[in-house]
N, C-alpha and C. Protein backbone atom coordinates (compact mmCIF):
# COMPACT_ATOMS: atom_id res chain seq x y z
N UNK A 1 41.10 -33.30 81.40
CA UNK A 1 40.12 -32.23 81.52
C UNK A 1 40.16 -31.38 80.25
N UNK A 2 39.12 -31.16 79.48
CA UNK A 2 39.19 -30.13 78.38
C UNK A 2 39.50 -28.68 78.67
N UNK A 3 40.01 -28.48 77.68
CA UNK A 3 40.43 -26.61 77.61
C UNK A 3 39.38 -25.71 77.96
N UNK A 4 39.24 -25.02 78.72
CA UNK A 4 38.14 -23.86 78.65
C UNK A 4 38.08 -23.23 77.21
N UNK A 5 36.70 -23.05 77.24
CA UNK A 5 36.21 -22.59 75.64
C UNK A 5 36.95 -20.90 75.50
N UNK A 6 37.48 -20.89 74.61
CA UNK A 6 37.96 -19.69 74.40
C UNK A 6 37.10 -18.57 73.25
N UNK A 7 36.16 -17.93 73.50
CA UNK A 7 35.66 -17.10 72.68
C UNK A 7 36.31 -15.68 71.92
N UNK A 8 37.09 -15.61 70.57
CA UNK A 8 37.73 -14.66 69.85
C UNK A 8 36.82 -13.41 69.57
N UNK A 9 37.06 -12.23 69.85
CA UNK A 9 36.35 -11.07 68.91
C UNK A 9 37.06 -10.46 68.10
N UNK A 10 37.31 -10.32 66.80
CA UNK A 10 38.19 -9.90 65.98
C UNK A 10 38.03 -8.10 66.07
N UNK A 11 39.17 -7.46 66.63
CA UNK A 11 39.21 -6.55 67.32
C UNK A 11 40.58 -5.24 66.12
N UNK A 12 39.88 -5.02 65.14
CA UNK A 12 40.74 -4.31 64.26
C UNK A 12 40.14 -3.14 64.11
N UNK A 13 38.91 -3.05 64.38
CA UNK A 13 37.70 -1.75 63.96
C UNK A 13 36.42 -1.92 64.43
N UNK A 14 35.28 -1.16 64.64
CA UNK A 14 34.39 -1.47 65.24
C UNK A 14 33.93 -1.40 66.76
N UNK A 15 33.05 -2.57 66.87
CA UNK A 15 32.33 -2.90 67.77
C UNK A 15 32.61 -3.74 68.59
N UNK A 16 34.22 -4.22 68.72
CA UNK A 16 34.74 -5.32 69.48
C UNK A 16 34.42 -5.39 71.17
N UNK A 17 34.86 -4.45 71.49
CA UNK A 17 34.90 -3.94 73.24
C UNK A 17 33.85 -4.19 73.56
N UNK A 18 32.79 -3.51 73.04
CA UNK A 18 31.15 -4.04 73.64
C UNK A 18 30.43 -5.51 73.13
N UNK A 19 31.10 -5.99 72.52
CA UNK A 19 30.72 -7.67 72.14
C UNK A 19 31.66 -8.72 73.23
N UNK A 20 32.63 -8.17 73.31
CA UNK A 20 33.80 -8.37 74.55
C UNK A 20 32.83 -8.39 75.95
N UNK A 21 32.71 -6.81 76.61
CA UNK A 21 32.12 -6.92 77.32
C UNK A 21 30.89 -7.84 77.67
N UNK A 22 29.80 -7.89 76.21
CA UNK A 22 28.63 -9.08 76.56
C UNK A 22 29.44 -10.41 77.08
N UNK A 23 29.96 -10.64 75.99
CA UNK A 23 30.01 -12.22 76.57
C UNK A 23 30.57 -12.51 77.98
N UNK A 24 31.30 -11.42 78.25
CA UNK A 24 32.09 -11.38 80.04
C UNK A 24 31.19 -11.49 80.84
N UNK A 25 29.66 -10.70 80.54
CA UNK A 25 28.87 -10.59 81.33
C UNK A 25 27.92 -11.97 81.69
N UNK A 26 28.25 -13.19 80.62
CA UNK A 26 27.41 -14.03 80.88
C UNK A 26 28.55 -15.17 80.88
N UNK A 27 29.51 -14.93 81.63
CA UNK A 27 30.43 -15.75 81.31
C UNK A 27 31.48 -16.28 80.44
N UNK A 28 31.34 -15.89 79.85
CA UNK A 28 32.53 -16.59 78.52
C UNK A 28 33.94 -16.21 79.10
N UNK A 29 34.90 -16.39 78.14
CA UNK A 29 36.32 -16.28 78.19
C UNK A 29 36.47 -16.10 76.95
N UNK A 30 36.88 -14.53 76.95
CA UNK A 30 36.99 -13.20 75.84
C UNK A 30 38.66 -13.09 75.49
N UNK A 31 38.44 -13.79 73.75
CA UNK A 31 40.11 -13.14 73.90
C UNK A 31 39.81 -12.16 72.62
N UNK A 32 40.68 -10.78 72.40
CA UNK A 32 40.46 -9.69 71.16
C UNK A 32 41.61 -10.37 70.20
N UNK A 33 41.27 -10.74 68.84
CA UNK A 33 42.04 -11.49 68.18
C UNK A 33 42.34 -10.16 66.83
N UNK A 34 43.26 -9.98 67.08
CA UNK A 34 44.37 -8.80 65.95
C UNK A 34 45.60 -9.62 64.82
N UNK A 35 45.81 -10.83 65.27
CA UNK A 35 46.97 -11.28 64.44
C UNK A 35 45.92 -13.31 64.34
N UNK A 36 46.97 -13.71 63.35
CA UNK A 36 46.54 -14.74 63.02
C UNK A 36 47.17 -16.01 63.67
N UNK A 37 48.13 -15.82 64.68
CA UNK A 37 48.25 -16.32 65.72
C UNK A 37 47.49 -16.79 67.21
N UNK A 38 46.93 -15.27 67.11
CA UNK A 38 46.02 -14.81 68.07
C UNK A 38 44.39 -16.15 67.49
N UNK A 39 44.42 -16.24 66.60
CA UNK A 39 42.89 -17.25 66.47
C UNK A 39 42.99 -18.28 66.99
N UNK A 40 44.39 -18.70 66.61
CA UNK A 40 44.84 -19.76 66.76
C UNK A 40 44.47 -20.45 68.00
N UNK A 41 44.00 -19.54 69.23
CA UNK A 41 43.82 -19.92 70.34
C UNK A 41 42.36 -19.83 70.61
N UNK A 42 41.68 -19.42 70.16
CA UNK A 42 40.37 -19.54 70.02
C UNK A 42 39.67 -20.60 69.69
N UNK A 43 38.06 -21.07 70.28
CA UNK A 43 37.74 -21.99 69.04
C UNK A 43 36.61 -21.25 68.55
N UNK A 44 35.65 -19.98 68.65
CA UNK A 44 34.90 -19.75 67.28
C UNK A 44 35.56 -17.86 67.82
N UNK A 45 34.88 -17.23 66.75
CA UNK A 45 35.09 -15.97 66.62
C UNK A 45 33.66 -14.93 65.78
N UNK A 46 34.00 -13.60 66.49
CA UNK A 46 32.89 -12.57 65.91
C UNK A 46 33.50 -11.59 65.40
N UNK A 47 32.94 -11.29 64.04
CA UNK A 47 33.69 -9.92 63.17
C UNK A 47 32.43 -9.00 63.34
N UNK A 48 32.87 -8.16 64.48
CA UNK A 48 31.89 -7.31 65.02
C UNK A 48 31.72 -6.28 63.54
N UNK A 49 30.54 -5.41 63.86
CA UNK A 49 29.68 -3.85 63.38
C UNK A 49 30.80 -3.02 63.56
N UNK A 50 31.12 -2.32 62.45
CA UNK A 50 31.74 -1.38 61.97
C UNK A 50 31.15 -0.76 60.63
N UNK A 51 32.87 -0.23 60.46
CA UNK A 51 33.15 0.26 58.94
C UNK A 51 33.41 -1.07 57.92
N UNK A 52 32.92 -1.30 56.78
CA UNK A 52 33.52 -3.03 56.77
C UNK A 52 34.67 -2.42 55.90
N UNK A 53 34.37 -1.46 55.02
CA UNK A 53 35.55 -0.91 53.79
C UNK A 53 37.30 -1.12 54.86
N UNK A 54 36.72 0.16 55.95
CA UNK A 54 38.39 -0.08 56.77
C UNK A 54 38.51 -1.49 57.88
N UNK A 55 37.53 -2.26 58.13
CA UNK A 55 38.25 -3.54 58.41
C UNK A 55 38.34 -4.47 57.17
N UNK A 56 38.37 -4.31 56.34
CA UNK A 56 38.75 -5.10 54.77
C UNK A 56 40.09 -4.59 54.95
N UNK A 57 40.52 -3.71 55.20
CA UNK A 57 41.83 -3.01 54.87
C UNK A 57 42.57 -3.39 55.65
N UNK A 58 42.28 -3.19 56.91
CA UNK A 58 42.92 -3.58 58.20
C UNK A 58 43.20 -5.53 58.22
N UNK A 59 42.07 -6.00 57.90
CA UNK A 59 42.60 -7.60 57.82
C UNK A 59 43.18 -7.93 56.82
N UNK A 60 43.29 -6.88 55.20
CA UNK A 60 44.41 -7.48 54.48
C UNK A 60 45.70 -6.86 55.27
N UNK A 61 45.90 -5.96 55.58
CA UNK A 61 46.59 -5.04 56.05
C UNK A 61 48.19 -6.17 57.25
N UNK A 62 46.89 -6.91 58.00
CA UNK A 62 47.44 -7.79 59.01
C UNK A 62 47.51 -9.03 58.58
N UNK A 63 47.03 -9.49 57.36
CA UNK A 63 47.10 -10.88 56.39
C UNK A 63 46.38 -11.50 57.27
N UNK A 64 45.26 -11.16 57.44
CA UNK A 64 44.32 -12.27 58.37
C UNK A 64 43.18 -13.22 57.14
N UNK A 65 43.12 -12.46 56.18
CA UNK A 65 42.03 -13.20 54.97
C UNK A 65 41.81 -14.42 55.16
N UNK A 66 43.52 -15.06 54.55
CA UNK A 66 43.29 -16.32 54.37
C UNK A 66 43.16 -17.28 56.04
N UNK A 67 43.74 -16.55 57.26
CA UNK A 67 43.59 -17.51 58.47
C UNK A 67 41.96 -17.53 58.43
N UNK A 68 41.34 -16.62 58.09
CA UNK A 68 39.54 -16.10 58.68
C UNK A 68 38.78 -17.14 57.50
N UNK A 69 39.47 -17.85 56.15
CA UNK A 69 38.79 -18.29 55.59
C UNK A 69 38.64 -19.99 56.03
N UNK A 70 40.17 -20.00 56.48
CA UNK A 70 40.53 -21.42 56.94
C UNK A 70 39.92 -21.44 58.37
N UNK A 71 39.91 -20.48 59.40
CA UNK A 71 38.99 -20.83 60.37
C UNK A 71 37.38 -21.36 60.25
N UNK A 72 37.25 -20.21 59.08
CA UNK A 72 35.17 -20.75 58.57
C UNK A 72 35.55 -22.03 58.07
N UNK A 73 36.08 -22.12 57.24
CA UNK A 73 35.54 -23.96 56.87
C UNK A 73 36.48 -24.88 57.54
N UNK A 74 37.00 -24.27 58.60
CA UNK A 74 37.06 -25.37 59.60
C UNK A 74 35.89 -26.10 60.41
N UNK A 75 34.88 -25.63 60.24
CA UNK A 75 33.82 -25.55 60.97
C UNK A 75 33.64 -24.70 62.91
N UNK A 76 34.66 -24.21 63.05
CA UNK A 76 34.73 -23.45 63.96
C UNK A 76 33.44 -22.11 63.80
N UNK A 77 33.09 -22.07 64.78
CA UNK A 77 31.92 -20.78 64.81
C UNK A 77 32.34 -19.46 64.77
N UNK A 78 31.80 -18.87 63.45
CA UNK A 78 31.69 -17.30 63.57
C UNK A 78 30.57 -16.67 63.07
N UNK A 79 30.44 -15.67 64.25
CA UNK A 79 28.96 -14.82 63.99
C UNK A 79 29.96 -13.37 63.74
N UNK A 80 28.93 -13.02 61.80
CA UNK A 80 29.24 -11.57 61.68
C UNK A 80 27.86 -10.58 61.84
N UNK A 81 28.54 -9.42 62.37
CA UNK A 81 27.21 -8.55 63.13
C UNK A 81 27.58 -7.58 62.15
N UNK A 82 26.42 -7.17 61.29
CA UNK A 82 26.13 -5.89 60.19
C UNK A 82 28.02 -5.62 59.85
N UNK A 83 29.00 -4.86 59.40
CA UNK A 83 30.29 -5.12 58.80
C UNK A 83 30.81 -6.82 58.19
N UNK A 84 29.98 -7.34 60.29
CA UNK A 84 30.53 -8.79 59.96
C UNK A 84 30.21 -9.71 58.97
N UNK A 85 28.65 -9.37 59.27
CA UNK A 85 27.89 -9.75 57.51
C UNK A 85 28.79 -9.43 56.47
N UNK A 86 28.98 -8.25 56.23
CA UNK A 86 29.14 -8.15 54.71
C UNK A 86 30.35 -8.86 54.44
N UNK A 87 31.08 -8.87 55.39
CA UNK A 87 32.79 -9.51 55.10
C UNK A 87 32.56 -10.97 54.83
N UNK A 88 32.05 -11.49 55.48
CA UNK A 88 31.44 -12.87 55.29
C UNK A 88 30.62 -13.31 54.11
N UNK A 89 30.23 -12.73 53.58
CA UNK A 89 29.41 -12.95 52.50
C UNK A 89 29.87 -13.34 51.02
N UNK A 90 29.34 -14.25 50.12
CA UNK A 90 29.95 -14.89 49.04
C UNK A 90 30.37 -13.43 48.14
N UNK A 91 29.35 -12.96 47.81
CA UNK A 91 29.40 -11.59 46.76
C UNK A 91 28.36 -10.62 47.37
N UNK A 92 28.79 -9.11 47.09
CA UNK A 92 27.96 -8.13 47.77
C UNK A 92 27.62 -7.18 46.24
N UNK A 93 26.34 -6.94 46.15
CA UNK A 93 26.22 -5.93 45.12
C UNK A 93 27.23 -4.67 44.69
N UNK A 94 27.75 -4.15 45.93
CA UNK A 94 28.38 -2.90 45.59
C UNK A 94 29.82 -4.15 44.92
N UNK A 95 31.33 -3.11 44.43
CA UNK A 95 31.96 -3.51 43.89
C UNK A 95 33.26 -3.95 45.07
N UNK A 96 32.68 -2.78 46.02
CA UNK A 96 34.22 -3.24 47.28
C UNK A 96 33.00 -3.08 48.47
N UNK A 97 33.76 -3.67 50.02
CA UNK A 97 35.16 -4.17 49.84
C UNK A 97 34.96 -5.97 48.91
N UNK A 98 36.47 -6.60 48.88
CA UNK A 98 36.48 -7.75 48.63
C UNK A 98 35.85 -8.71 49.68
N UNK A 99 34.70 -9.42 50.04
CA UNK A 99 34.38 -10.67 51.08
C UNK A 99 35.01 -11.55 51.40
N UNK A 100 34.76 -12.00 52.13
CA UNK A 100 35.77 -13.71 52.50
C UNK A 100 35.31 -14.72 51.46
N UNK A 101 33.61 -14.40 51.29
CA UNK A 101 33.31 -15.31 50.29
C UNK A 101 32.70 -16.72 51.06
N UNK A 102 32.46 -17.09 51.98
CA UNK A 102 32.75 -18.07 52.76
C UNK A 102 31.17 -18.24 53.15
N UNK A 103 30.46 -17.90 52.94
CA UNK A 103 28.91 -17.63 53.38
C UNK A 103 28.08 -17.31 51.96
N UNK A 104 27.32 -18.14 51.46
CA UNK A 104 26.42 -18.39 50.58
C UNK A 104 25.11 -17.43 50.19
N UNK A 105 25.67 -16.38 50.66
CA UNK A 105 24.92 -15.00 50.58
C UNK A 105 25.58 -13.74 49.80
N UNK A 106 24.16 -13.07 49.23
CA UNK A 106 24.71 -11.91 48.36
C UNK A 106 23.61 -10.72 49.35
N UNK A 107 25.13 -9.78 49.51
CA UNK A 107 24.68 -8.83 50.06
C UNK A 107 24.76 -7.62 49.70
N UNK A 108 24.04 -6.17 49.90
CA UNK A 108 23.85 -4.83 49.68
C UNK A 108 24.27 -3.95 51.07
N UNK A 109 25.35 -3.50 50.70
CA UNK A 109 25.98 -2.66 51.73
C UNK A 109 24.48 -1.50 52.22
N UNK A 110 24.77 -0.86 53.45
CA UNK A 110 24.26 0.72 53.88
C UNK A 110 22.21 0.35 52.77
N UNK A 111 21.90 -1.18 53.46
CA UNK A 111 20.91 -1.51 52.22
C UNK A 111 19.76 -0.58 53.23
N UNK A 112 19.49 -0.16 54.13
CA UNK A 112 18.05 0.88 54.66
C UNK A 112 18.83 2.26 54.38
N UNK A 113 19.63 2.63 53.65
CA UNK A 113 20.11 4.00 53.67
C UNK A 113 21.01 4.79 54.40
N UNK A 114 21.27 6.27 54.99
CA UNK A 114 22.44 6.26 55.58
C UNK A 114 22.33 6.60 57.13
N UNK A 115 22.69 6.46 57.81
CA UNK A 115 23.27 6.72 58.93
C UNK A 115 21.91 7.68 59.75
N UNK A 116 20.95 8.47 59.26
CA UNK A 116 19.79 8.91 59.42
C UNK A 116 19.00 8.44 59.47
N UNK A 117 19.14 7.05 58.45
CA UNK A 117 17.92 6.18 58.40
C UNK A 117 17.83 4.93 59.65
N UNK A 118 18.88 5.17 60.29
CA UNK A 118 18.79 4.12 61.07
C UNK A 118 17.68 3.94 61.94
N UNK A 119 17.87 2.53 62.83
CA UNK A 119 16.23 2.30 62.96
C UNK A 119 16.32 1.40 64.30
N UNK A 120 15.27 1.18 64.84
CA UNK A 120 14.82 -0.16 65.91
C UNK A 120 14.09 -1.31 65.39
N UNK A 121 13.75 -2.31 65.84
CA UNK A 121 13.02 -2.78 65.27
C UNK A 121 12.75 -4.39 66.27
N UNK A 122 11.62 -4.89 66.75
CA UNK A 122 11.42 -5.79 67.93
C UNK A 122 11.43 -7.39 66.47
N UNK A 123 12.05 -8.47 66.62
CA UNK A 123 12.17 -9.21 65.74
C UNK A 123 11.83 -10.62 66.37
N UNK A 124 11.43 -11.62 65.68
CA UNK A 124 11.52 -12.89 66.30
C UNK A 124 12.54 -14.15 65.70
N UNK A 125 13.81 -14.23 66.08
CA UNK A 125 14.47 -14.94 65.71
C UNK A 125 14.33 -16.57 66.19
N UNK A 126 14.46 -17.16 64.77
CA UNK A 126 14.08 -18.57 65.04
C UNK A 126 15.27 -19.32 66.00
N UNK A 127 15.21 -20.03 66.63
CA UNK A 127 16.04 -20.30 67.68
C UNK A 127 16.53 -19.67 69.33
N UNK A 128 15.33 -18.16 68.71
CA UNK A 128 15.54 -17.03 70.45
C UNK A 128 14.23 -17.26 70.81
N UNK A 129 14.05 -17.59 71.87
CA UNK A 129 13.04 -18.06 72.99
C UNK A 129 12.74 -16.70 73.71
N UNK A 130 11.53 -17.01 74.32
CA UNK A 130 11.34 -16.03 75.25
C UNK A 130 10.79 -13.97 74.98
N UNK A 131 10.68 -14.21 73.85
CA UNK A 131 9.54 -13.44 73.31
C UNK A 131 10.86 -12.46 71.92
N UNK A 132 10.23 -11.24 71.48
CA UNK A 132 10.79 -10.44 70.60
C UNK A 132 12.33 -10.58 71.09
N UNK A 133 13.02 -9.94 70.04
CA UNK A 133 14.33 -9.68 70.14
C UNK A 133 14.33 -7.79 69.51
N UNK A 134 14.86 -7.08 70.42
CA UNK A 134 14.68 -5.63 69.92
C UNK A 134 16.31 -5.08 69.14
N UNK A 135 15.96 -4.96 68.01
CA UNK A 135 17.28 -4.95 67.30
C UNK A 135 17.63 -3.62 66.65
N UNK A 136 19.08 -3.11 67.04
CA UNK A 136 19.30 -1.96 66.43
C UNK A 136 19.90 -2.13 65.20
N UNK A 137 19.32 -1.24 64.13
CA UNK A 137 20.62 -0.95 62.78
C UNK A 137 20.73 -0.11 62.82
N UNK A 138 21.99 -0.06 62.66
CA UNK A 138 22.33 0.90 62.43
C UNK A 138 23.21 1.41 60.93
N UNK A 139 23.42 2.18 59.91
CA UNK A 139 23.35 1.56 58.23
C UNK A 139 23.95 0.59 58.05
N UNK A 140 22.81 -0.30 58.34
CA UNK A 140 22.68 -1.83 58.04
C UNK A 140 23.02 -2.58 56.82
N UNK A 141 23.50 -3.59 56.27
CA UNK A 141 23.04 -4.07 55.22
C UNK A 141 22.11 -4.75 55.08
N UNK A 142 21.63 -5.52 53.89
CA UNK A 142 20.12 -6.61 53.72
C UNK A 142 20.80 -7.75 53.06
N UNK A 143 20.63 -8.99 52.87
CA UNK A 143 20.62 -10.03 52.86
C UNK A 143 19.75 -9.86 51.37
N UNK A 144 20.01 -9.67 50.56
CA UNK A 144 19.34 -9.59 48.99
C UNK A 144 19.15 -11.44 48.61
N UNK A 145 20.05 -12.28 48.58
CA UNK A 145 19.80 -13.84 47.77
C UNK A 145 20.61 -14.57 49.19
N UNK A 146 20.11 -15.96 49.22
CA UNK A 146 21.12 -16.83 49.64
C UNK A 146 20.51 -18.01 48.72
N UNK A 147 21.85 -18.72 49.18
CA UNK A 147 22.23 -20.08 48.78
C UNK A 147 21.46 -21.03 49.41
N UNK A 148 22.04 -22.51 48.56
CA UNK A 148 21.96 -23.80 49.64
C UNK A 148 22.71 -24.09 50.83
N UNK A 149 22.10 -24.40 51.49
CA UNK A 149 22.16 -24.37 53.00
C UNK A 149 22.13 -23.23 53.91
N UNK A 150 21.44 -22.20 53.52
CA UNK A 150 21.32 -21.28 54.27
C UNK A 150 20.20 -20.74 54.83
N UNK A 151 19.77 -20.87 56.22
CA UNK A 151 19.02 -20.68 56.98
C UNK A 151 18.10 -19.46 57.25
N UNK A 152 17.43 -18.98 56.98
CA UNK A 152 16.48 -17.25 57.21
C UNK A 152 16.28 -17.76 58.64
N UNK A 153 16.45 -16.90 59.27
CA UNK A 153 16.44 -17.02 60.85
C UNK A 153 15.42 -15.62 61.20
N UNK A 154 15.54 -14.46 60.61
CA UNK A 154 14.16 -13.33 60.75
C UNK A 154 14.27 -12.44 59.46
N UNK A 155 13.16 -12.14 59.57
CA UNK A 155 12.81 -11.26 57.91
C UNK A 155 12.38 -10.05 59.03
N UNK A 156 12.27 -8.63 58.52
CA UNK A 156 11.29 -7.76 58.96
C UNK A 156 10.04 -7.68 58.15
N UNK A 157 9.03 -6.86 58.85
CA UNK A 157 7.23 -7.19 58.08
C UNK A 157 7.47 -6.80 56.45
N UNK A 158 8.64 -6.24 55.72
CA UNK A 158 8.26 -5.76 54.42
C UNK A 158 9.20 -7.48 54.01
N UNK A 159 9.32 -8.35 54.53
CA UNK A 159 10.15 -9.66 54.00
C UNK A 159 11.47 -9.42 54.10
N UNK A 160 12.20 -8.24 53.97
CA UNK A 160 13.96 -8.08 54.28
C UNK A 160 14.67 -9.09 55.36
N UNK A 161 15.31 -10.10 54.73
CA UNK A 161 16.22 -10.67 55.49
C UNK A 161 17.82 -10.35 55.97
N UNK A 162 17.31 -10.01 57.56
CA UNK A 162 18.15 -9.73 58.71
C UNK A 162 18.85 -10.41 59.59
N UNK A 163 18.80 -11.98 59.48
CA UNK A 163 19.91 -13.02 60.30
C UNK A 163 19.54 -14.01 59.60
N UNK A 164 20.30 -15.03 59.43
CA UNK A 164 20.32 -16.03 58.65
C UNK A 164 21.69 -16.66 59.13
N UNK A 165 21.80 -18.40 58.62
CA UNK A 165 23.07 -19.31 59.26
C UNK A 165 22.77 -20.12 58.36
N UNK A 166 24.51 -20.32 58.18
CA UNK A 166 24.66 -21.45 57.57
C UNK A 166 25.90 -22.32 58.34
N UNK A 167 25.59 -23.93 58.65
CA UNK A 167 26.04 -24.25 59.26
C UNK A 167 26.36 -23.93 60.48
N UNK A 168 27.81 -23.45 60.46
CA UNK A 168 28.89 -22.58 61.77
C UNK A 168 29.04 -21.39 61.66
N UNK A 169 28.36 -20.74 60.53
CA UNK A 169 28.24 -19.48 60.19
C UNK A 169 26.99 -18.40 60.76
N UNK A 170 27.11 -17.56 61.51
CA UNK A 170 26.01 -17.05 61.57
C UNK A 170 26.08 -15.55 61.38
N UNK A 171 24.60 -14.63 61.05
CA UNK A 171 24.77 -13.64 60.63
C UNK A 171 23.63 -12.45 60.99
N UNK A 172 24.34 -11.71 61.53
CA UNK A 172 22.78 -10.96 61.73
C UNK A 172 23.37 -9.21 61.08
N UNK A 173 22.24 -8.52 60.54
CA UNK A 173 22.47 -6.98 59.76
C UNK A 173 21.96 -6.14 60.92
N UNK A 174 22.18 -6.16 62.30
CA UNK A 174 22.22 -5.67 63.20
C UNK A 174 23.26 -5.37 64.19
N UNK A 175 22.76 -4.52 65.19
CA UNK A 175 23.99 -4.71 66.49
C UNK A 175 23.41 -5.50 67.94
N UNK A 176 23.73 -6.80 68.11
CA UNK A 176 22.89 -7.09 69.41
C UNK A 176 23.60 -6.85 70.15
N UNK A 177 24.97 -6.22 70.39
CA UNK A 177 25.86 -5.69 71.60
C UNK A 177 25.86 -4.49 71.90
N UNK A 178 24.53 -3.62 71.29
CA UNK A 178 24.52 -2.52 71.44
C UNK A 178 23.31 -2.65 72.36
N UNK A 179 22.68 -3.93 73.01
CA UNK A 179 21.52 -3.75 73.25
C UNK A 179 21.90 -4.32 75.18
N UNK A 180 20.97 -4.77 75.75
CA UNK A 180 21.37 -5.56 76.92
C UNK A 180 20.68 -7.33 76.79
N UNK A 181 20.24 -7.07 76.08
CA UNK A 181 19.64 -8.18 75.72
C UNK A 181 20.86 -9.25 75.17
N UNK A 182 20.95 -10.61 76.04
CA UNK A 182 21.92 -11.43 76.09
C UNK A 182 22.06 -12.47 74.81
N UNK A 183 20.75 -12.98 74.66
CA UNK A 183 20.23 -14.54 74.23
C UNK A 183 20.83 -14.51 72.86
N UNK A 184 21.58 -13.52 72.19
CA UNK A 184 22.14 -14.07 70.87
C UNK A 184 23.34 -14.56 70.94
N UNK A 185 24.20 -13.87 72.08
CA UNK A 185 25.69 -13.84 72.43
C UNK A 185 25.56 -15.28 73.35
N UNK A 186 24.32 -15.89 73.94
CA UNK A 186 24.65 -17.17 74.39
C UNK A 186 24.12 -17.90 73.27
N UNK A 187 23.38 -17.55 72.43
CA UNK A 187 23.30 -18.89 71.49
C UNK A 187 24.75 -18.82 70.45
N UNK A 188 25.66 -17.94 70.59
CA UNK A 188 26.13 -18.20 69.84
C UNK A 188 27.80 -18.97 70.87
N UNK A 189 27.51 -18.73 72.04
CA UNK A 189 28.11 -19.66 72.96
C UNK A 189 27.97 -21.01 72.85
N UNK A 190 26.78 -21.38 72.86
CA UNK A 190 26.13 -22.41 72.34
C UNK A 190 27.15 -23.39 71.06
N UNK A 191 26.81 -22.40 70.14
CA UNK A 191 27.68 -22.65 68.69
C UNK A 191 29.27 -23.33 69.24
N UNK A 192 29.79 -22.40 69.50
CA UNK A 192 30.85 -22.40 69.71
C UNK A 192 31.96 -23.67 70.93
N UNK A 193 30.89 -24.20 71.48
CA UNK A 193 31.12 -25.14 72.25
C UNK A 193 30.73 -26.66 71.36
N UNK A 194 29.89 -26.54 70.45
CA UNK A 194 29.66 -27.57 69.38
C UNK A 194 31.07 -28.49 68.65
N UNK A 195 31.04 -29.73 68.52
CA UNK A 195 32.02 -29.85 68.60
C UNK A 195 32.26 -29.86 66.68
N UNK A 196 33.61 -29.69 66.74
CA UNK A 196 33.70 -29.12 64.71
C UNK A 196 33.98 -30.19 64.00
C-alpha cells in the first residue's frame, strides 16, 4: 500500500497556519516543516507570503538553503506564494535577499508599491476551471523576465505577470490562503501526488 501523501508548509515566517489550515480543509495531510529533516518526510512543499528578507534569514539561519534547493530539482512540488516567489526565483532586481535560484525567473520585490497599495484583483488562471480566481496582494512582487521552460499561467489587464510554473515549480505574487477559494491549493495537490 503506498504512503499517504504528505503535504510540507515551510513554517519559519509568514503565512504558514492559514495555507495549513486550507489544505486540512480539503483534505490533505499537513506537516509545518522548520528543520531539514522535517522535509524529509514530505513529498512537495509551500514557502508561504511573508517577509521574504526575514525568512532568507531564518532558512539560512536553520541551514535549510541547500535541503530547499535539492528538494526543487528533485522534482518534488513546490508552490511559492508572493515571499515564496521571490525566494524561488533565479535573480531578483533588488540586491537582497539571496534566492534559491532554482526557478528561471527574475523578479522585483514590493513590485505594485507599499503596503497601501495593496489590491484585489478577479484573475483567470490557466489550469483553474470554473470561472475567475479573486486574488489578494498584498506588497506583492511582479514577475519582470522568465526563462525557458517557464509557463505564464495569468498576467493582469496592464500584462504584469502574476503566476507562472515551471515544471514542479509553481508560483503565484499573491495570497490564495487568504481567500476561501480552494482550487489552487488542490491543483497544487494535484502536483504533488505526480509522480517525480
Amino acid at each position: 500500500m503506498a504512503a499517504a501523501l504528505q503535504i510540507g508548509v515551510l513554517a519559519l515566517q509568514g503565512d504558514f497556519a492559514e495555507h495549513a489550515a486550507m489544505l486540512r480543509s480539503i483534505g490533505a495531510s499537513v506537516s509545518e516543516v522548520r528543520t531539514a529533516e522535517q522535509m524529509d518526510s514530505v513529498q512537495s512543499l509551500i514557502i508561504p507570503g511573508g517577509e521574504s528578507t526575514s525568512m532568507a534569514k531564518l532558512m539560512d539561519a536553520y541551514g535549510l538553503r541547500a535541503p530547499l534547493r535539492d528538494f526543487a530539482t528533485s522534482g518534488k512540488a513546490i508552490w511559492g506564494t508572493c515571499a515564496g516567489l521571490i525566494l524561488l526565483a533565479e535573480r531578483l532586481i533588488e540586491n537582497r535577499p539571496e534566492p534559491l535560484g532554482v526557478l528561471r525567473i527574475t523578479v522585483q520585490r514590493n513590485g505594485f508599491g507599499r503596503q497601501v497599495d495593496s489590491f484585489e484583483s478577479d484573475l483567470s488562471i490557466k489550469g483553474i476551471d470554473d470561472g475567475p480566481f479573486h486574488a489578494v496582494f498584498i506588497r506583492a512582487p511582479i514577475i519582470c523576465q522568465i526563462g525557458s521552460g517557464v509557463e505564464e499561467l495569468d498576467t493582469l489587464d496592464d500584462g504584469t505577470l502574476v503566476a507562472a510554473r515551471q515544471d514542479n515549480l509553481l508560483v503565484t505574487a499573491f495570497h490564495p490562503e487568504l481567500t476561501a477559494d480552494t482550487r489552487l491549493h488542490r491543483l497544487f495537490m494535484e502536483m504533488s501526488a505526480a509522480p517525480v
